[in-house]
Each structure stands twice: as C-alpha cells, then as structure tokens.
N, C-alpha and C. Protein backbone atom coordinates (compact mmCIF):
# COMPACT_ATOMS: atom_id res chain seq x y z
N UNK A 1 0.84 -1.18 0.00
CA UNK A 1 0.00 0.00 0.00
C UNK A 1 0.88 1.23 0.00
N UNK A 2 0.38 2.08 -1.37
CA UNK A 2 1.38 3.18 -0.82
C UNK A 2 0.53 3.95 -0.41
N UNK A 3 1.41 5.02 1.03
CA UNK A 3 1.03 6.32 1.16
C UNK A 3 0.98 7.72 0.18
N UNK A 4 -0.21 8.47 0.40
CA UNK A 4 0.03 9.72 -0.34
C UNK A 4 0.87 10.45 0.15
N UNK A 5 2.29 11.32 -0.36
CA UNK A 5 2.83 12.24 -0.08
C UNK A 5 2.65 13.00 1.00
N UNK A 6 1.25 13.97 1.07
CA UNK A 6 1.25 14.44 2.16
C UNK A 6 1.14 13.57 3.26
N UNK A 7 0.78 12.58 3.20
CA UNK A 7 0.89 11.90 4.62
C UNK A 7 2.33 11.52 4.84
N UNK A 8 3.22 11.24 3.90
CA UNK A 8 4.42 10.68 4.45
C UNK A 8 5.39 11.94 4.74
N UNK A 9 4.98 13.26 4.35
CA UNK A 9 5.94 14.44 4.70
C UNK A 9 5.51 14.82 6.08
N UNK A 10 3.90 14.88 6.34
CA UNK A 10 3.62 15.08 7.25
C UNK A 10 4.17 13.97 8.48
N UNK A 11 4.36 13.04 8.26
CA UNK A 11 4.43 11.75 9.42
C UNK A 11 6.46 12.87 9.47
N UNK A 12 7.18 12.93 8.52
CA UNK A 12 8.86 13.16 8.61
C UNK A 12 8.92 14.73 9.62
N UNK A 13 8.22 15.21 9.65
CA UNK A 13 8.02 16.78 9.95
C UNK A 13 7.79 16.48 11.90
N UNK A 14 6.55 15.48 11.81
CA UNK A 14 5.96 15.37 13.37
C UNK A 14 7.59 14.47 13.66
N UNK A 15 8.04 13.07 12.73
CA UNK A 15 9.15 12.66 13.82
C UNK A 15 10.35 13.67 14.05
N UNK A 16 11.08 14.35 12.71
CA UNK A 16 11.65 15.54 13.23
C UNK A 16 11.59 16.38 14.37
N UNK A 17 10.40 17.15 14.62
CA UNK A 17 9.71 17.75 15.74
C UNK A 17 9.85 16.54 16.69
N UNK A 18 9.59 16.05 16.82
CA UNK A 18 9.90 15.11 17.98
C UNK A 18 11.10 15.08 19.05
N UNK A 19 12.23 14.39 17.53
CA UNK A 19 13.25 14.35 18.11
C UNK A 19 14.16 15.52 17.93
N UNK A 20 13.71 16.55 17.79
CA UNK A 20 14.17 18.00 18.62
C UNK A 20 13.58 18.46 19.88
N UNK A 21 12.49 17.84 19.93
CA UNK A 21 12.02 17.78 21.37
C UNK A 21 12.70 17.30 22.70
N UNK A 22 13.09 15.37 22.07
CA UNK A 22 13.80 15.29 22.78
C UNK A 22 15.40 15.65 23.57
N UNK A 23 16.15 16.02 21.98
CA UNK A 23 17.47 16.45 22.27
C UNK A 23 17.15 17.69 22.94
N UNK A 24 16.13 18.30 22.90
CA UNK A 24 16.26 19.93 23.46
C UNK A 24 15.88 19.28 24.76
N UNK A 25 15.14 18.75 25.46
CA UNK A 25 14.92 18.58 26.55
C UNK A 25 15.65 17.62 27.56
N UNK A 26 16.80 16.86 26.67
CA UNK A 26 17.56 16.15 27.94
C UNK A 26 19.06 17.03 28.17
N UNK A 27 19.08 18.66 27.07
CA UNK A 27 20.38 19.02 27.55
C UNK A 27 20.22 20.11 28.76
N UNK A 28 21.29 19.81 29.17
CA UNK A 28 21.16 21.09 30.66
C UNK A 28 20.54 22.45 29.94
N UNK A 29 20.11 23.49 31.01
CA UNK A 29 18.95 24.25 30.54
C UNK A 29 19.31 25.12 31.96
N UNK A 30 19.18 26.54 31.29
CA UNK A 30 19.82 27.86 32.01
C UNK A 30 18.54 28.77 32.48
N UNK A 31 18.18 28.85 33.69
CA UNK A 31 17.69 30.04 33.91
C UNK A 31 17.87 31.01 34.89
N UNK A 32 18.85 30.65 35.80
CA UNK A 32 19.24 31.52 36.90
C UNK A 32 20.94 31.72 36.73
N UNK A 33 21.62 32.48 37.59
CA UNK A 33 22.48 32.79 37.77
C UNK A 33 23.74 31.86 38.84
N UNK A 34 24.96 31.82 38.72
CA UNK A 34 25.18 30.59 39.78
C UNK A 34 25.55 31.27 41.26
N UNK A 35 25.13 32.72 41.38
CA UNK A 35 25.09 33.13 43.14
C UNK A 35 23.81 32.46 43.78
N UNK A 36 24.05 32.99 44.90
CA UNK A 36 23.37 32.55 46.19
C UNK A 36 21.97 32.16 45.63
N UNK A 37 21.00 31.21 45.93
CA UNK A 37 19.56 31.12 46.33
C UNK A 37 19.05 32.48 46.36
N UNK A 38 17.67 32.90 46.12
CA UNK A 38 16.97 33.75 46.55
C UNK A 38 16.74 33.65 48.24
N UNK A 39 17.00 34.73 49.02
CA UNK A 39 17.50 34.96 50.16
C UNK A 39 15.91 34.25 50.65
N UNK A 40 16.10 33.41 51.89
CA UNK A 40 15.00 32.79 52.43
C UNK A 40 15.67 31.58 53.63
N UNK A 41 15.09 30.98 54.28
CA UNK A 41 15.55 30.06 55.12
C UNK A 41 16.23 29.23 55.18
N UNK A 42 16.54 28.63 53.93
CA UNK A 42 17.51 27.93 53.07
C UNK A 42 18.28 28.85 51.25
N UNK A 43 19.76 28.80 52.24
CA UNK A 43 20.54 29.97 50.95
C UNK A 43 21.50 28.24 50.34
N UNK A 44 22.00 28.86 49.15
CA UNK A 44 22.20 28.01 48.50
C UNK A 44 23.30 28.65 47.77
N UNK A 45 24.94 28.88 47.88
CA UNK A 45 25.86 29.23 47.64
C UNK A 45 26.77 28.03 46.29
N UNK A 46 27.73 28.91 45.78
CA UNK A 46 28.59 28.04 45.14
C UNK A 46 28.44 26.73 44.38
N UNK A 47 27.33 26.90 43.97
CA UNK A 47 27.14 25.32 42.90
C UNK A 47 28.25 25.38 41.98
N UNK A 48 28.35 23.77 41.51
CA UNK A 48 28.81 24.12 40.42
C UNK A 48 28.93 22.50 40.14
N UNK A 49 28.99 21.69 38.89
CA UNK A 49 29.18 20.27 38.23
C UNK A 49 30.72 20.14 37.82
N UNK A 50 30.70 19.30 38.29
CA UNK A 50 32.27 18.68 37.46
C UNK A 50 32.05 18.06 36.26
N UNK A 51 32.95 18.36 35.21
CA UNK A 51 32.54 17.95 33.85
C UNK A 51 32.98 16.04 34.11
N UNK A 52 32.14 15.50 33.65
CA UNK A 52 32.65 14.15 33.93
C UNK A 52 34.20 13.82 32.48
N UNK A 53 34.68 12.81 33.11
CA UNK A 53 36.16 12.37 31.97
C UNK A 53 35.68 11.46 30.85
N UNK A 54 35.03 12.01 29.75
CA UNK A 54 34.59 10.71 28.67
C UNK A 54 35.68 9.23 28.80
N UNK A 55 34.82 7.94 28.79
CA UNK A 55 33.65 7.74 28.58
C UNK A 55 32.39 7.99 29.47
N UNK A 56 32.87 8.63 30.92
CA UNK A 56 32.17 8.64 32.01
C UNK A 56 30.62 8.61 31.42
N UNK A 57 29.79 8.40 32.36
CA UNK A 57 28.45 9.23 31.83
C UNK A 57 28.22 9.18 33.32
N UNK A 58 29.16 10.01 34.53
CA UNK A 58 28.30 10.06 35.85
C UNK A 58 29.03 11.42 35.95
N UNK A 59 28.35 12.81 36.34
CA UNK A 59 28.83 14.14 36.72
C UNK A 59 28.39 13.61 37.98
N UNK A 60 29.49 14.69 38.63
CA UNK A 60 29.02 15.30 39.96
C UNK A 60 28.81 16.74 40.15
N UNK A 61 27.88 16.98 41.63
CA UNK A 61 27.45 18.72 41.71
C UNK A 61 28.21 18.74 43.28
N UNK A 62 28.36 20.15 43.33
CA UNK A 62 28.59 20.74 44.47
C UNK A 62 28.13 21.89 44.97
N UNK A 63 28.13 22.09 45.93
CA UNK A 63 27.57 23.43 46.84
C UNK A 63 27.11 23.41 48.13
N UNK A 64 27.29 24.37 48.80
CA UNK A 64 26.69 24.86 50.36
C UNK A 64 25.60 25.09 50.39
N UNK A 65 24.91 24.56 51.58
CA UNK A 65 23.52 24.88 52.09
C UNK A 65 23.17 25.44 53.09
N UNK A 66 22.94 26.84 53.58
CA UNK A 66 23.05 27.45 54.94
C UNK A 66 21.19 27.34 54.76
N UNK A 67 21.32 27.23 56.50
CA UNK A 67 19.99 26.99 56.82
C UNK A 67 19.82 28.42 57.88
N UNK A 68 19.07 29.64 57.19
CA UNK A 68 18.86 30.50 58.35
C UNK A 68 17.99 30.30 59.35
N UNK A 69 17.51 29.34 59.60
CA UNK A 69 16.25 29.61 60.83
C UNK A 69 16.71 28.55 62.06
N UNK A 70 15.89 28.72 62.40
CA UNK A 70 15.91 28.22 64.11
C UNK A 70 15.74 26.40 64.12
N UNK A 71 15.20 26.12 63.69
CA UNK A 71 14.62 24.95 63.21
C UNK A 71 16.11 23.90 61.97
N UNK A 72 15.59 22.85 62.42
CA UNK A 72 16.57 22.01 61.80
C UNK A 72 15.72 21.56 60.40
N UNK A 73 15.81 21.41 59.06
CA UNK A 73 15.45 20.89 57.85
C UNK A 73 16.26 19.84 57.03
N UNK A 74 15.71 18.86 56.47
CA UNK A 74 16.32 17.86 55.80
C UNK A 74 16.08 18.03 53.78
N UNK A 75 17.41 18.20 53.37
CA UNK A 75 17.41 17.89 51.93
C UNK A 75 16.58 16.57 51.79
N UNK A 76 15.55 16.46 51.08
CA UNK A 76 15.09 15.04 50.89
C UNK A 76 14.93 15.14 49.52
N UNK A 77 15.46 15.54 48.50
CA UNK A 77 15.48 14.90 47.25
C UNK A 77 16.45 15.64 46.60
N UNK A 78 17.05 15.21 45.12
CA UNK A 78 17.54 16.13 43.99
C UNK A 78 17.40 15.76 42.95
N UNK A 79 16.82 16.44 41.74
CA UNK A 79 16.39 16.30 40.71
C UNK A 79 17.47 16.91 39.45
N UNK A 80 17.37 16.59 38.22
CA UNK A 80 18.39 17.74 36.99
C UNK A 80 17.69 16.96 35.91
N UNK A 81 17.48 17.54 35.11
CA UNK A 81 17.37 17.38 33.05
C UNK A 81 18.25 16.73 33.35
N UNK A 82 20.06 16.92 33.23
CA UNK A 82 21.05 16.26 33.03
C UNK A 82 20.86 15.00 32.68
N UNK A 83 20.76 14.44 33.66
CA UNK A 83 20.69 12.89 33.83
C UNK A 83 19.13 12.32 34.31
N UNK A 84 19.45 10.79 34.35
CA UNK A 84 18.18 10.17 34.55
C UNK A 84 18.15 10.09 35.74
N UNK A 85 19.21 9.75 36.91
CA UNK A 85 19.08 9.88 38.38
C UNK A 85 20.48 11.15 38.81
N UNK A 86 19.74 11.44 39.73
CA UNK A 86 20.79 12.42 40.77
C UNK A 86 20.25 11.92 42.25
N UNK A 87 21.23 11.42 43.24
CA UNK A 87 21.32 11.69 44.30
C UNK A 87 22.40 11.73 45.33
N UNK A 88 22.13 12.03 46.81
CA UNK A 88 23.12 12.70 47.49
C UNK A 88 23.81 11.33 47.82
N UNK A 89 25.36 11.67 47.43
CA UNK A 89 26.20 10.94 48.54
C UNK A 89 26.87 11.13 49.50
N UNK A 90 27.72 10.58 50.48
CA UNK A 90 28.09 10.75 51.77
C UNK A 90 28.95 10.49 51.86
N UNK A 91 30.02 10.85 52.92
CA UNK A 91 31.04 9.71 52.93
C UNK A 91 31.01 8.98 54.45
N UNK A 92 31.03 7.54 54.27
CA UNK A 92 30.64 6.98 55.61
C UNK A 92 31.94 7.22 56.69
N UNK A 93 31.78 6.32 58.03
CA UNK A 93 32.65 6.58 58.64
C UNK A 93 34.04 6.36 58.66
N UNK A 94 33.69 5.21 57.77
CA UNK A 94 35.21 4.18 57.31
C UNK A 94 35.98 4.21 55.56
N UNK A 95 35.15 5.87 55.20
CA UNK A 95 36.12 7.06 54.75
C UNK A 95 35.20 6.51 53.19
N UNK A 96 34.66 5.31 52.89
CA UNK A 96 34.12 5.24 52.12
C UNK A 96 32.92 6.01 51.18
N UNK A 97 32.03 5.75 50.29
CA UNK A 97 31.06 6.84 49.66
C UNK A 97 29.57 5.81 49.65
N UNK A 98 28.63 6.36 49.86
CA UNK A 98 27.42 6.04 49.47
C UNK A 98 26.25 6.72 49.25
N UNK A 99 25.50 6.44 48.61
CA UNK A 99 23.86 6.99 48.60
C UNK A 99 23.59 7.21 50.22
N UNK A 100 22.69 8.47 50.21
CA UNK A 100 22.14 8.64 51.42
C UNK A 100 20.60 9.00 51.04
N UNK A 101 19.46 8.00 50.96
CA UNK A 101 18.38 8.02 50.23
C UNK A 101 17.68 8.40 51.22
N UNK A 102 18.04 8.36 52.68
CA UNK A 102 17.09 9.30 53.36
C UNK A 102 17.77 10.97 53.33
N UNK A 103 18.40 11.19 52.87
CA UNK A 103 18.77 12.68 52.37
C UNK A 103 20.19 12.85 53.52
N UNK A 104 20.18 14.48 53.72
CA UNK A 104 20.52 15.06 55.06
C UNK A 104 20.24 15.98 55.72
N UNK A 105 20.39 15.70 56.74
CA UNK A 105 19.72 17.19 57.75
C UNK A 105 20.81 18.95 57.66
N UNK A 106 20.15 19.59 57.81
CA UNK A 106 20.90 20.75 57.57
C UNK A 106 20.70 21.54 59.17
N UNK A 107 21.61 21.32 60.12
CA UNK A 107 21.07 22.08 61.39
C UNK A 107 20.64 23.07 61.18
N UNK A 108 19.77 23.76 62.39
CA UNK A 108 19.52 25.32 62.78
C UNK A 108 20.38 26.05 62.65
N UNK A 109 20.68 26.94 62.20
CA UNK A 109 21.71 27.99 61.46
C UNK A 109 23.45 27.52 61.67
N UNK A 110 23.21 26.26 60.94
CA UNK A 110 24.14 25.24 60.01
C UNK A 110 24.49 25.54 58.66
N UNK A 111 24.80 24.51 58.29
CA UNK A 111 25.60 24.35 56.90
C UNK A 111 26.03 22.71 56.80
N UNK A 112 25.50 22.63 55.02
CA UNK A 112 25.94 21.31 54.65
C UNK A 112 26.71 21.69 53.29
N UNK A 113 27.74 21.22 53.45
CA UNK A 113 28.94 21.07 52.56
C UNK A 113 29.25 19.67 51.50
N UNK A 114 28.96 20.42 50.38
CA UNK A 114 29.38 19.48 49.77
C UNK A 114 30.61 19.89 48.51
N UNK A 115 31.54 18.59 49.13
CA UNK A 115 32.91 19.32 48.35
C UNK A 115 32.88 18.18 47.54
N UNK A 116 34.88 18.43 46.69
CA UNK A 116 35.21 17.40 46.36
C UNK A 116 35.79 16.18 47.61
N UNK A 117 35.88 14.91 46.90
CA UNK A 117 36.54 14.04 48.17
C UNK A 117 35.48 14.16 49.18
N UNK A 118 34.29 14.43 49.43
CA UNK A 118 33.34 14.68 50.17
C UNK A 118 31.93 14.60 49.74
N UNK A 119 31.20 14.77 50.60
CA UNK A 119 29.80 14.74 50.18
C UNK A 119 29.11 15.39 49.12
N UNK A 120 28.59 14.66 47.94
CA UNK A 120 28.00 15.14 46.23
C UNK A 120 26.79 14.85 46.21
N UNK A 121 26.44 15.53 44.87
CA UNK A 121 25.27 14.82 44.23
C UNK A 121 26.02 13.97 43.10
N UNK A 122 25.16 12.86 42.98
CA UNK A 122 25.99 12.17 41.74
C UNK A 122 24.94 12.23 41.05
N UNK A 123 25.40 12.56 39.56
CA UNK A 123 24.33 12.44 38.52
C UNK A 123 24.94 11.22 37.46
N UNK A 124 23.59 10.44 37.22
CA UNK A 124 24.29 9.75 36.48
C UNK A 124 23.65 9.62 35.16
N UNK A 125 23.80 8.41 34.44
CA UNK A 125 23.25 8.06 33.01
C UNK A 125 22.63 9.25 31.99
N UNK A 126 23.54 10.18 32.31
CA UNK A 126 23.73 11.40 31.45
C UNK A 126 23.11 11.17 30.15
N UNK A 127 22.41 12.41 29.62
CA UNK A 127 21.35 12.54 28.78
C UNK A 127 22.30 13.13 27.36
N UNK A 128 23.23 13.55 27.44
CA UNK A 128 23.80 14.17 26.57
C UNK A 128 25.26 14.96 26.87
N UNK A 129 26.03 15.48 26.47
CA UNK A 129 27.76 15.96 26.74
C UNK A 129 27.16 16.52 27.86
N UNK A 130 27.68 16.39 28.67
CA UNK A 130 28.15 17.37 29.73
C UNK A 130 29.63 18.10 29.75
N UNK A 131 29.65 19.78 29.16
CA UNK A 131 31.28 19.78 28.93
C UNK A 131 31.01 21.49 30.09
N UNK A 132 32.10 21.58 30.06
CA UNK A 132 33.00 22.75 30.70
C UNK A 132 32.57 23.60 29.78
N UNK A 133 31.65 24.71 30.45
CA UNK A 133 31.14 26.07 29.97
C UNK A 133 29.40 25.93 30.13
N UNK A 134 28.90 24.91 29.94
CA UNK A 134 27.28 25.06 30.04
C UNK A 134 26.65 25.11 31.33
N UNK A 135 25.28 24.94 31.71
CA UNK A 135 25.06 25.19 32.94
C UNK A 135 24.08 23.78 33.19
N UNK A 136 24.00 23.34 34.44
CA UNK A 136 22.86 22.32 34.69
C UNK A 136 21.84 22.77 35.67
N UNK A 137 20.82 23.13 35.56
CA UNK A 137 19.69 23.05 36.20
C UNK A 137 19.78 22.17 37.71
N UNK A 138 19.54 21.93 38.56
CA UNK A 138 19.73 21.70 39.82
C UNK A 138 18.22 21.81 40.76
N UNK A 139 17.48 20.85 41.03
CA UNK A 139 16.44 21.13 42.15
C UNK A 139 16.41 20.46 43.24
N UNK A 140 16.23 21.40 44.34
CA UNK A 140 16.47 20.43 45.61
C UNK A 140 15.88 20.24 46.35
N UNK A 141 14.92 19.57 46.86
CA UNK A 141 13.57 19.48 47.88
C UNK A 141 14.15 19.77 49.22
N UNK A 142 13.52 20.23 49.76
CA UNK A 142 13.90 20.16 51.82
C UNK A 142 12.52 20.37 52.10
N UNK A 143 12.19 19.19 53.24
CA UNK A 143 11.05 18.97 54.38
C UNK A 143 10.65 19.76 54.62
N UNK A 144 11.13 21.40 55.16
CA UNK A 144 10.77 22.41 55.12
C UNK A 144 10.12 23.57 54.04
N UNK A 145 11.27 23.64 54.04
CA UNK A 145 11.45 24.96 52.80
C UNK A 145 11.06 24.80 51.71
N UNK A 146 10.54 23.74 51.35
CA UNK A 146 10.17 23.29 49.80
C UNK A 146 11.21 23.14 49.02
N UNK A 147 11.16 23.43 47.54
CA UNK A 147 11.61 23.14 46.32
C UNK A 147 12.59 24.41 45.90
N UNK A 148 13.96 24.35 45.65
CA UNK A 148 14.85 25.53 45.39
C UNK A 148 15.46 25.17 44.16
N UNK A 149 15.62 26.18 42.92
CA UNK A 149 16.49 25.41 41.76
C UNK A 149 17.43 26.74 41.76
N UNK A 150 18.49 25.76 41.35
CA UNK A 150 20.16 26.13 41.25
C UNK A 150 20.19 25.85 39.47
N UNK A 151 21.23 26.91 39.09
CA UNK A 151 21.93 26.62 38.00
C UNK A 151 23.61 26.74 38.00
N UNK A 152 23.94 25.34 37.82
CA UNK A 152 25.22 25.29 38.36
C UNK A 152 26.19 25.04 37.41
N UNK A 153 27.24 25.83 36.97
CA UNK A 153 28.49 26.18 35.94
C UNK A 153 28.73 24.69 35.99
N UNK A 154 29.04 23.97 34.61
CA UNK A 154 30.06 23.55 34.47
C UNK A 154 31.79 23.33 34.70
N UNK A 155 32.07 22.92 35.22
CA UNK A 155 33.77 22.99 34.68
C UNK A 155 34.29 22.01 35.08
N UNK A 156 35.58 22.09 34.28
CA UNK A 156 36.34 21.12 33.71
C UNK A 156 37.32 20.48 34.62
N UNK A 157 37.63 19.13 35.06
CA UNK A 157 38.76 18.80 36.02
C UNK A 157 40.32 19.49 35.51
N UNK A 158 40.44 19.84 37.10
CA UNK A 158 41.68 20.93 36.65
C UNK A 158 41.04 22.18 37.35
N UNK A 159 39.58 22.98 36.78
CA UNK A 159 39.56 24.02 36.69
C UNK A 159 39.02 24.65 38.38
N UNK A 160 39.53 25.68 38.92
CA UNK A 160 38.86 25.98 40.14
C UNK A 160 37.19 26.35 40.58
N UNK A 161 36.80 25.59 41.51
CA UNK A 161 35.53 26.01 41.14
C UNK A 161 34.91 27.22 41.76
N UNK A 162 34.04 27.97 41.26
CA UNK A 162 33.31 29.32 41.40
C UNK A 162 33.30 29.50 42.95
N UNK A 163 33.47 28.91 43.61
CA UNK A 163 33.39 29.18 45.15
C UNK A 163 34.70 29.27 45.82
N UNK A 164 36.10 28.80 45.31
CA UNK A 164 37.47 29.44 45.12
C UNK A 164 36.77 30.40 45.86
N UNK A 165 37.61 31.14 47.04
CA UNK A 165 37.74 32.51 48.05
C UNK A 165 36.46 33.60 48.25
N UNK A 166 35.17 32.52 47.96
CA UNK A 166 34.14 33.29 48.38
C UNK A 166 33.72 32.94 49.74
N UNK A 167 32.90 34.27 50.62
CA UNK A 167 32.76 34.54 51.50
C UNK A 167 31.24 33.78 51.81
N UNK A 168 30.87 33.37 53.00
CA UNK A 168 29.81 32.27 53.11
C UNK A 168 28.70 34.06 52.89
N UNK A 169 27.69 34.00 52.26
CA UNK A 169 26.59 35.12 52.45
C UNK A 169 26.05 35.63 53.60
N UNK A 170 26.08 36.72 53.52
CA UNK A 170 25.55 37.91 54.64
C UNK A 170 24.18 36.76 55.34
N UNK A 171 24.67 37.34 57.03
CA UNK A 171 23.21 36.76 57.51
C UNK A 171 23.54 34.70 57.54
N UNK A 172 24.33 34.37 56.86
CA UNK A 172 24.56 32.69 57.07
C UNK A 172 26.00 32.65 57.55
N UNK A 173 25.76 30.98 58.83
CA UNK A 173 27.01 31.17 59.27
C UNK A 173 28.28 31.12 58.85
N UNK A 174 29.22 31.62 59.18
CA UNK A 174 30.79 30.75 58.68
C UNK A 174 31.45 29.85 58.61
C-alpha cells in the first residue's frame, strides 16, 4: 500500500519535531544565575558540576547549604534534566562513599557542605555531553522549605571552582 505524499511528509516533519524535542529537553537548561539562592531560610551558595572524563556518563554537583532559621530541615530529594538519576552521597565513617536516600539534615543555622573528596550529588546516566562552559539546572527538595532550583556552571577537572575565596553570604554562618 502506498502512502500519499502528504501523509508521508507530514508523518517526517511530526518525527523531526519530535526528536528535537527530545534532544532539546535532555540538555542542561539555564535560567538563573550561579550566586546565592533567593534569600529565604535555606541559601544556596557556590554550585557548580564537574565535567565528567569521557567515557564517564556520571557528573558530579557541588555546593553549600546554609539553613537561616531556628529549626533544623532535611534535603530530601535532587532532581536535573542532566541525567536520569541524581542523588546525594556521603562519605561513611570508614572514609568510604554512598547513597544517602534518606537525604541530610541541615542544622539550625548550620551548613551542609558538599565538596570534592566529600559529600556530592551524583548524577548519572547522562542525557547528553556534559562539557566545561554550560550550565545544569539543579532542584532540591527540603522537608521544610520546599523546592529551590540552582543553576550550576560547568567545569572542567583541573579548573577551580566558582566558590574558590568566596565569602559564606551575609546573615549565614561561617
């Protein structure tokens, strides 16, 4: 059976559209700036992704979490376009790394740190390049405070990251 023309240009046009849909929607995606959180109970300093080493397909994120209030709150999720999973790891007592799927707590006008050699987000099964210069989208649930999104620089192993000799933000502790 053949098809008429317009149906078979029309069918090439919708899969086209499609799969620009998809490539546009699994690459990292920019809408904020990589300073502080919008000032609120939970600030959110210094993000930033490590470009993973091809063939990798696992980035990691980093950044500080100052908790201004009185009250103790728990990170309980992290989300990114990037990849298909992101979550927090730890490092246990016996210096090792793991998932921490019940999240972490962020004390009453605390701070949770996440460096290199230290506590990350790991993103993994990457959707597309992750290179040095773009930005990744970043969302982070807390028990409290709700839902906060970060857009966090790229860069490249080797390169220093954006939080290099910055000062923790006015109003959060040191």
């Amino acid at each position: 059976m053949r098809l008429p023309w317009p149906a078979v240009l029309g069918g090439v046009a919708v899969a086209a559209l499609g799969a620009a849909g998809l490539i546009r929607g699994a690459m990292p995606q920019s809408v904020a700036s990589i300073g502080p959180s919008a000032a609120g109970p939970i600030v959110v300093t210094g993000a930033y992704v490590r470009a993973p080493v091809p063939p990798t397909q696992i980035a990691a994120a980093y950044f500080t979490v100052y908790n201004t209030t009185g009250t103790a709150d728990r990170l309980t999720g992290v989300q990114t376009g990037a990849g298909a999973t992101a979550e927090l790891h730890r490092v246990n007592a016996d210096g090792s790394m793991s998932a921490s799927p019940s999240g972490a707590v962020i004390p009453a006008h605390g701070s949770l740190v996440l460096s290199t050699g230290k506590a990350h987000v790991m993103i993994e099964q990457l959707f597309g390049k992750v290179v040095a210069g773009q930005t990744v989208n970043i969302e982070l649930d807390f028990q409290n405070a709700g839902s906060i999104d970060l857009v966090a620089p790229v860069i490249g192993i080797g390169q220093q990251p954006p939080t290099a000799g910055t000062a923790a933000p006015s109003g959060a502790p040191s």
